[in-house]
C-alpha atoms as a PDB file:
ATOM      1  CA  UNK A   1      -2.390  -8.840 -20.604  1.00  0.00           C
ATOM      2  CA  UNK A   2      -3.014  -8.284 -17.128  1.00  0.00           C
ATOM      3  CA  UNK A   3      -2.722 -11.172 -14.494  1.00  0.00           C
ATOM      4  CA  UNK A   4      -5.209 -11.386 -11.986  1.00  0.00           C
ATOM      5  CA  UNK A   5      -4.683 -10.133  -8.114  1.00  0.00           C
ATOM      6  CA  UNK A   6      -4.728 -12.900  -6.129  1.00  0.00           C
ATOM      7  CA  UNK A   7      -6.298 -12.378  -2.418  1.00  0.00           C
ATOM      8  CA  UNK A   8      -2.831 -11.680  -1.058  1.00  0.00           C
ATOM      9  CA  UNK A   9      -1.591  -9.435  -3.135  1.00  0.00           C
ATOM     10  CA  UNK A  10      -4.986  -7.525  -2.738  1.00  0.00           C
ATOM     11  CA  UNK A  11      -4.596  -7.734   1.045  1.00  0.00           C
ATOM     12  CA  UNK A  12      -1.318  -6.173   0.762  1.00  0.00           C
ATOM     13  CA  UNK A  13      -2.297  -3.789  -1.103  1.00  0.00           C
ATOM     14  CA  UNK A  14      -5.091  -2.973   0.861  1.00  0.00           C
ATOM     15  CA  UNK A  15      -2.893  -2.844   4.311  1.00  0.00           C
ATOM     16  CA  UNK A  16      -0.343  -0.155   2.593  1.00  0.00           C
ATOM     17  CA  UNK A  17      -3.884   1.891   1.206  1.00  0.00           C
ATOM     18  CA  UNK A  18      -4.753   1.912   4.739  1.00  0.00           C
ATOM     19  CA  UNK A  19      -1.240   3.107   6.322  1.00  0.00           C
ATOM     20  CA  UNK A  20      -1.691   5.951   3.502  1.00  0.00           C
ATOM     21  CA  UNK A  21      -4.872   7.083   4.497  1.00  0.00           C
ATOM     22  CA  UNK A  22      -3.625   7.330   8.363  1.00  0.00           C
ATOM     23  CA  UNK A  23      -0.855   8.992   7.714  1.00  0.00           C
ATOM     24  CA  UNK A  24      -3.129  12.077   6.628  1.00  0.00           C
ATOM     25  CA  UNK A  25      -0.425  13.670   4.960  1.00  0.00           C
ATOM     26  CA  UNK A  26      -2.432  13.874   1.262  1.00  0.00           C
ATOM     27  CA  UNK A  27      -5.340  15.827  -0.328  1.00  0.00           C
ATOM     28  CA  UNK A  28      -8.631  15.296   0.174  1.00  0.00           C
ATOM     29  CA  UNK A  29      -9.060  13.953  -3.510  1.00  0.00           C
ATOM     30  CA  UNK A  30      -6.195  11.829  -3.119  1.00  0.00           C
ATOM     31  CA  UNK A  31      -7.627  10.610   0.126  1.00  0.00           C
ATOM     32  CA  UNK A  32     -11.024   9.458  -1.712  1.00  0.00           C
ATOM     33  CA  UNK A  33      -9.307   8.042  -4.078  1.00  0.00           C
ATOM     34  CA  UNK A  34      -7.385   5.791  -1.893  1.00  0.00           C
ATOM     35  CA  UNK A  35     -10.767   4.989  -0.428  1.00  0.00           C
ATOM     36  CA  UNK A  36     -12.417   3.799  -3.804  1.00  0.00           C
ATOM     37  CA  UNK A  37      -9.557   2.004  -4.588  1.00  0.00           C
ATOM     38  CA  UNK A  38      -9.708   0.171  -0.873  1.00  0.00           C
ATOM     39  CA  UNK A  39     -13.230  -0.452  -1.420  1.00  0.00           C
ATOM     40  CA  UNK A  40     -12.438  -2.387  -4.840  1.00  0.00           C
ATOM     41  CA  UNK A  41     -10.174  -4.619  -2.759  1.00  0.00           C
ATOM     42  CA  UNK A  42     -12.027  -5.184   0.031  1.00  0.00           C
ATOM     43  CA  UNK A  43     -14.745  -6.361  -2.305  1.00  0.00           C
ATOM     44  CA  UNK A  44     -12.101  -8.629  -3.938  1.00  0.00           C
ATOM     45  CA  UNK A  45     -10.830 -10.137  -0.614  1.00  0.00           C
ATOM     46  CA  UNK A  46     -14.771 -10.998   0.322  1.00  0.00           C
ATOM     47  CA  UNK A  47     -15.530 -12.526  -2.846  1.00  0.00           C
ATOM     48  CA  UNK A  48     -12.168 -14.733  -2.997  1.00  0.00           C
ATOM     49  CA  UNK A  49     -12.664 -15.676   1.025  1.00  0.00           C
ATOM     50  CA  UNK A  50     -16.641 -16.730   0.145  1.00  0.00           C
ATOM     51  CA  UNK A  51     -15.653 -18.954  -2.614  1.00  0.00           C
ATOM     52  CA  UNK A  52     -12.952 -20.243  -0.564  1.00  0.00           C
ATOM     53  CA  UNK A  53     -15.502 -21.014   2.394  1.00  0.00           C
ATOM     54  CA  UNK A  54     -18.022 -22.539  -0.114  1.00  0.00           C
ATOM     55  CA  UNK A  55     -15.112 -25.217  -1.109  1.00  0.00           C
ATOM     56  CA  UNK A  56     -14.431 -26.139   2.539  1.00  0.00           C
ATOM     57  CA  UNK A  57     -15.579 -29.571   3.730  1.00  0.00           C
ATOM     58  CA  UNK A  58     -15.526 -30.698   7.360  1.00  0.00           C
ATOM     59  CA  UNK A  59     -13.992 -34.260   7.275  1.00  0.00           C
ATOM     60  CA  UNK A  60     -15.967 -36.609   9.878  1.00  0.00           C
ATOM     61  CA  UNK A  61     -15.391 -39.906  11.323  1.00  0.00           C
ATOM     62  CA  UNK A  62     -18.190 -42.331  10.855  1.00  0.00           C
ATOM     63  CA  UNK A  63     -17.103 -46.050  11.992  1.00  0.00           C
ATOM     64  CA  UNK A  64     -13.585 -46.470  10.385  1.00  0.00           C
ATOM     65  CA  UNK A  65     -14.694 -43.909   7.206  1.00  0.00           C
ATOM     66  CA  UNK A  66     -13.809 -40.802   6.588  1.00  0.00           C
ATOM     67  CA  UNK A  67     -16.871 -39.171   5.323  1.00  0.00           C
ATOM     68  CA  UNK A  68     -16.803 -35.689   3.555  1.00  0.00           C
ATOM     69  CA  UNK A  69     -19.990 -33.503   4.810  1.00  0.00           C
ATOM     70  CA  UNK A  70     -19.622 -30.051   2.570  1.00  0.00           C
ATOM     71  CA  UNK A  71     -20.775 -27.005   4.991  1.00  0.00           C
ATOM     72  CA  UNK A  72     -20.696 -28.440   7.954  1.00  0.00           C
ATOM     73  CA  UNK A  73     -18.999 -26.757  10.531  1.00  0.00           C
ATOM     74  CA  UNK A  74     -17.357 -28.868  13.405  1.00  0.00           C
ATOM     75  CA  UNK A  75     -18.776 -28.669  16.673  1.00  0.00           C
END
């Protein structure tokens, strides 16, 4: 069974697909390939940092409570 990617292994592998393609030292279908694959990734990496910034709360002070205000950003 294959285990998920989590967002930093995705990153990673992402960064080194990058270095590859600016090296410039591969064929033009390898090069697209890398590409596709970098695409795939980057899609992964947006979809696990929007879930991640729909779970964030801002944490304001009201009186001596702590109230939690989802989607709020702090001014």
């Amino acid at each position: 069974m294959a285990k998920k990617k989590t967002f930093e292994n995705a990153l990673e592998q992402l960064e080194s697909i990058v270095k590859e393609l600016e090296s410039g030292s591969m064929s033009l279908d390898k090069m697209l390939k890398l590409y596709e694959e970098g695409m795939k990734l980057t899609q992964l990496c947006q979809g696990e940092l929007k879930a991640v910034e729909d779970r964030i709360s801002t944490i304001m002070k009201d009186g001596d409570e702590f109230i939690e205000k989802p989607g709020i950003t702090p001014s």
